[in-house]
Each structure stands twice: as structure tokens, then as C-alpha cells.
Protein backbone atom coordinates (compact mmCIF):
# COMPACT_ATOMS: atom_id res chain seq x y z
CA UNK A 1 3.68 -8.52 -2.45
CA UNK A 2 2.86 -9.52 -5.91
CA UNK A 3 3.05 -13.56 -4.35
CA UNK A 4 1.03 -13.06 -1.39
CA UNK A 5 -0.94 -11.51 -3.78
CA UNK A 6 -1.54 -14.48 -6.37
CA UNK A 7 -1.67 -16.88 -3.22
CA UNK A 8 -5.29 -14.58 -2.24
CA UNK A 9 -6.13 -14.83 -5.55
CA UNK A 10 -6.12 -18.42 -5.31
CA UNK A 11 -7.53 -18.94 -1.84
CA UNK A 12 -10.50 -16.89 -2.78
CA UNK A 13 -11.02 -18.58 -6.21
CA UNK A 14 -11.08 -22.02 -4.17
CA UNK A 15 -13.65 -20.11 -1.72
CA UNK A 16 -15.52 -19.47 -4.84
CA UNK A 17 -15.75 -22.59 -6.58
CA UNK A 18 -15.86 -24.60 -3.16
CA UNK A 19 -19.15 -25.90 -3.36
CA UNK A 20 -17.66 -27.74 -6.98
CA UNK A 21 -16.02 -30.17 -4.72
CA UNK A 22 -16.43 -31.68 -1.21
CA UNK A 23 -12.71 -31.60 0.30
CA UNK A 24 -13.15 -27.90 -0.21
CA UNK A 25 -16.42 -27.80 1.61
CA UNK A 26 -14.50 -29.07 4.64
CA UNK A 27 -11.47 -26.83 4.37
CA UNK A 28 -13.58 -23.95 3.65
CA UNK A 29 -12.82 -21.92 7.01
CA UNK A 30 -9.03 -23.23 6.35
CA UNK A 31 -9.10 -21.40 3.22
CA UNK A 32 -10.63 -18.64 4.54
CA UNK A 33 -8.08 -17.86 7.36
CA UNK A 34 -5.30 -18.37 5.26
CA UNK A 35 -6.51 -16.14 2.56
CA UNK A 36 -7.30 -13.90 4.57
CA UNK A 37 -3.50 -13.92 6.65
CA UNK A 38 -1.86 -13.95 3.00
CA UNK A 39 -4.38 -10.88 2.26
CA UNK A 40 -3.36 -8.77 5.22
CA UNK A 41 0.45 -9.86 4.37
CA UNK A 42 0.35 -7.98 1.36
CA UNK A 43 -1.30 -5.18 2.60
CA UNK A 44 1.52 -4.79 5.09
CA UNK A 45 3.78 -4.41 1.95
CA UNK A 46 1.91 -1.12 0.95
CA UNK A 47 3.01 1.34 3.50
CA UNK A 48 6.64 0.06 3.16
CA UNK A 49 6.16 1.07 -0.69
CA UNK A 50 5.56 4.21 -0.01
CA UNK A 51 8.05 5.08 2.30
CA UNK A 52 10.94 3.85 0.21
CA UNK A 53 9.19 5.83 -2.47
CA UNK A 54 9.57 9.13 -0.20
CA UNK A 55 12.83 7.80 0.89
CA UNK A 56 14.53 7.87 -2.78
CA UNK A 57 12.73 10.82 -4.48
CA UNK A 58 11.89 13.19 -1.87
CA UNK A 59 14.94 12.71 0.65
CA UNK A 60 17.31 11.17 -1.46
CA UNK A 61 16.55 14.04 -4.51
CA UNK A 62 16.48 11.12 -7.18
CA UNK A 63 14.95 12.40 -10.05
CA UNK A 64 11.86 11.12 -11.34
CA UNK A 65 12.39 9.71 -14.80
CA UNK A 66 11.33 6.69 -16.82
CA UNK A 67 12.89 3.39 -15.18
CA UNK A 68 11.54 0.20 -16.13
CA UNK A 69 12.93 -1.05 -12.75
CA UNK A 70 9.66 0.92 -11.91
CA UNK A 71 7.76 -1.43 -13.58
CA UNK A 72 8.32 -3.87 -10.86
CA UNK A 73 5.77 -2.06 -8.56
CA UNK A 74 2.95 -2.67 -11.38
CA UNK A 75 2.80 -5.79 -11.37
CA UNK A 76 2.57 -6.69 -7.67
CA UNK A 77 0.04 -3.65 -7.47
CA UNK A 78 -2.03 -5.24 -9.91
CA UNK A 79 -2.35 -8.28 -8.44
CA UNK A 80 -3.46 -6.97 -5.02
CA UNK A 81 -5.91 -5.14 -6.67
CA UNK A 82 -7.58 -7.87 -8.41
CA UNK A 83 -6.80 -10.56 -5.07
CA UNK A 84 -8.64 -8.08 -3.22
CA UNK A 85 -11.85 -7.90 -5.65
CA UNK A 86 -11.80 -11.42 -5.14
CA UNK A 87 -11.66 -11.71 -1.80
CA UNK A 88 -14.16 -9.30 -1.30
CA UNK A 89 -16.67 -11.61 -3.36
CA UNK A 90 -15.10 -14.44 -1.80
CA UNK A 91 -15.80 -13.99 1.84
CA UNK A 92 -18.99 -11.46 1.12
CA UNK A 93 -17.27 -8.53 2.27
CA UNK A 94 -18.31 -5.78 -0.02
CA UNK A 95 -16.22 -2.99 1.87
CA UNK A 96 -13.65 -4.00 0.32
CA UNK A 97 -14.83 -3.22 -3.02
């Protein structure tokens, strides 16, 4: 999640900027499907957190204590929190906000 998540980030800062330079102009709807595909990729990711969340603390009984494995979720979390501001100002989609 957290690199489909930098690849929207990306994509939507090139969307952004793309009036800077012409090759972008041109690509522009390029850039805007694939963001886009990369975007719903990493939403996909989100149910499948949860449920392996539920899996190991609810069926499994693992208790919930400090893990810095834990800290691996943060990160990619992060990202698709910020790729998804972006995107939203990217494409003009303020829903998404």
C-alpha cells in the first residue's frame, strides 16, 4: 500500500505541475488514469487491513500490546492519506477531501 501510495502521490504532483512543461500537457489523461488505477490499488489494500487486524486480535485472542512491527501500518496509512489529498486537488475532485 504504502508504494501505490507514493506512486499517486507522484502522478498527482505531475497532474499538478503539468502545465510547467509540455510532454506533460500531452500525457495529462495518461497520468490521470494511471493515478487514478494506482489510487484505487491502494484502496483495495484497506479492507484486507482490517480483516487481518480482526483475524489476529479478535479471533486469534492476540493481545494488544506495543509492537513496533505495528508501526509498519503507519507509514503506508500515511501516505494514502496524503496521495489522496493530492489527488483530490489533482483531478478536482473535492469528495475526496
Amino acid at each position: 500500500m504504502g508504494a501505490v501510495s507514493i506512486t499517486t502521490l507522484a502522478g498527482s504532483t505531475l497532474i499538478l505541475h503539468a502545465e510547467s512543461w509540455s510532454l506533460l500537457v500531452e500525457i495529462t489523461p495518461f497520468l490521470k488514469g494511471f493515478t487514478l488505477f494506482f489510487w484505487i490499488t491502494g484502496t483495495w489494500w484497506i479492507p484486507l487491513l482490517f480483516i487481518l487486524t480482526i483475524w489476529r486480535y479478535l479471533y486469534h485472542r492476540y493481545p494488544l500490546t506495543y509492537d513496533p512491527q505495528l508501526w509498519g501500518m503507519v507509514f503506508p496509512l500515511a501516505m494514502y492519506t496524503t496521495s489522496t489529498l493530492q489527488l483530490s486537488k489533482a483531478l478536482d475532485f473535492p469528495i475526496l477531501m
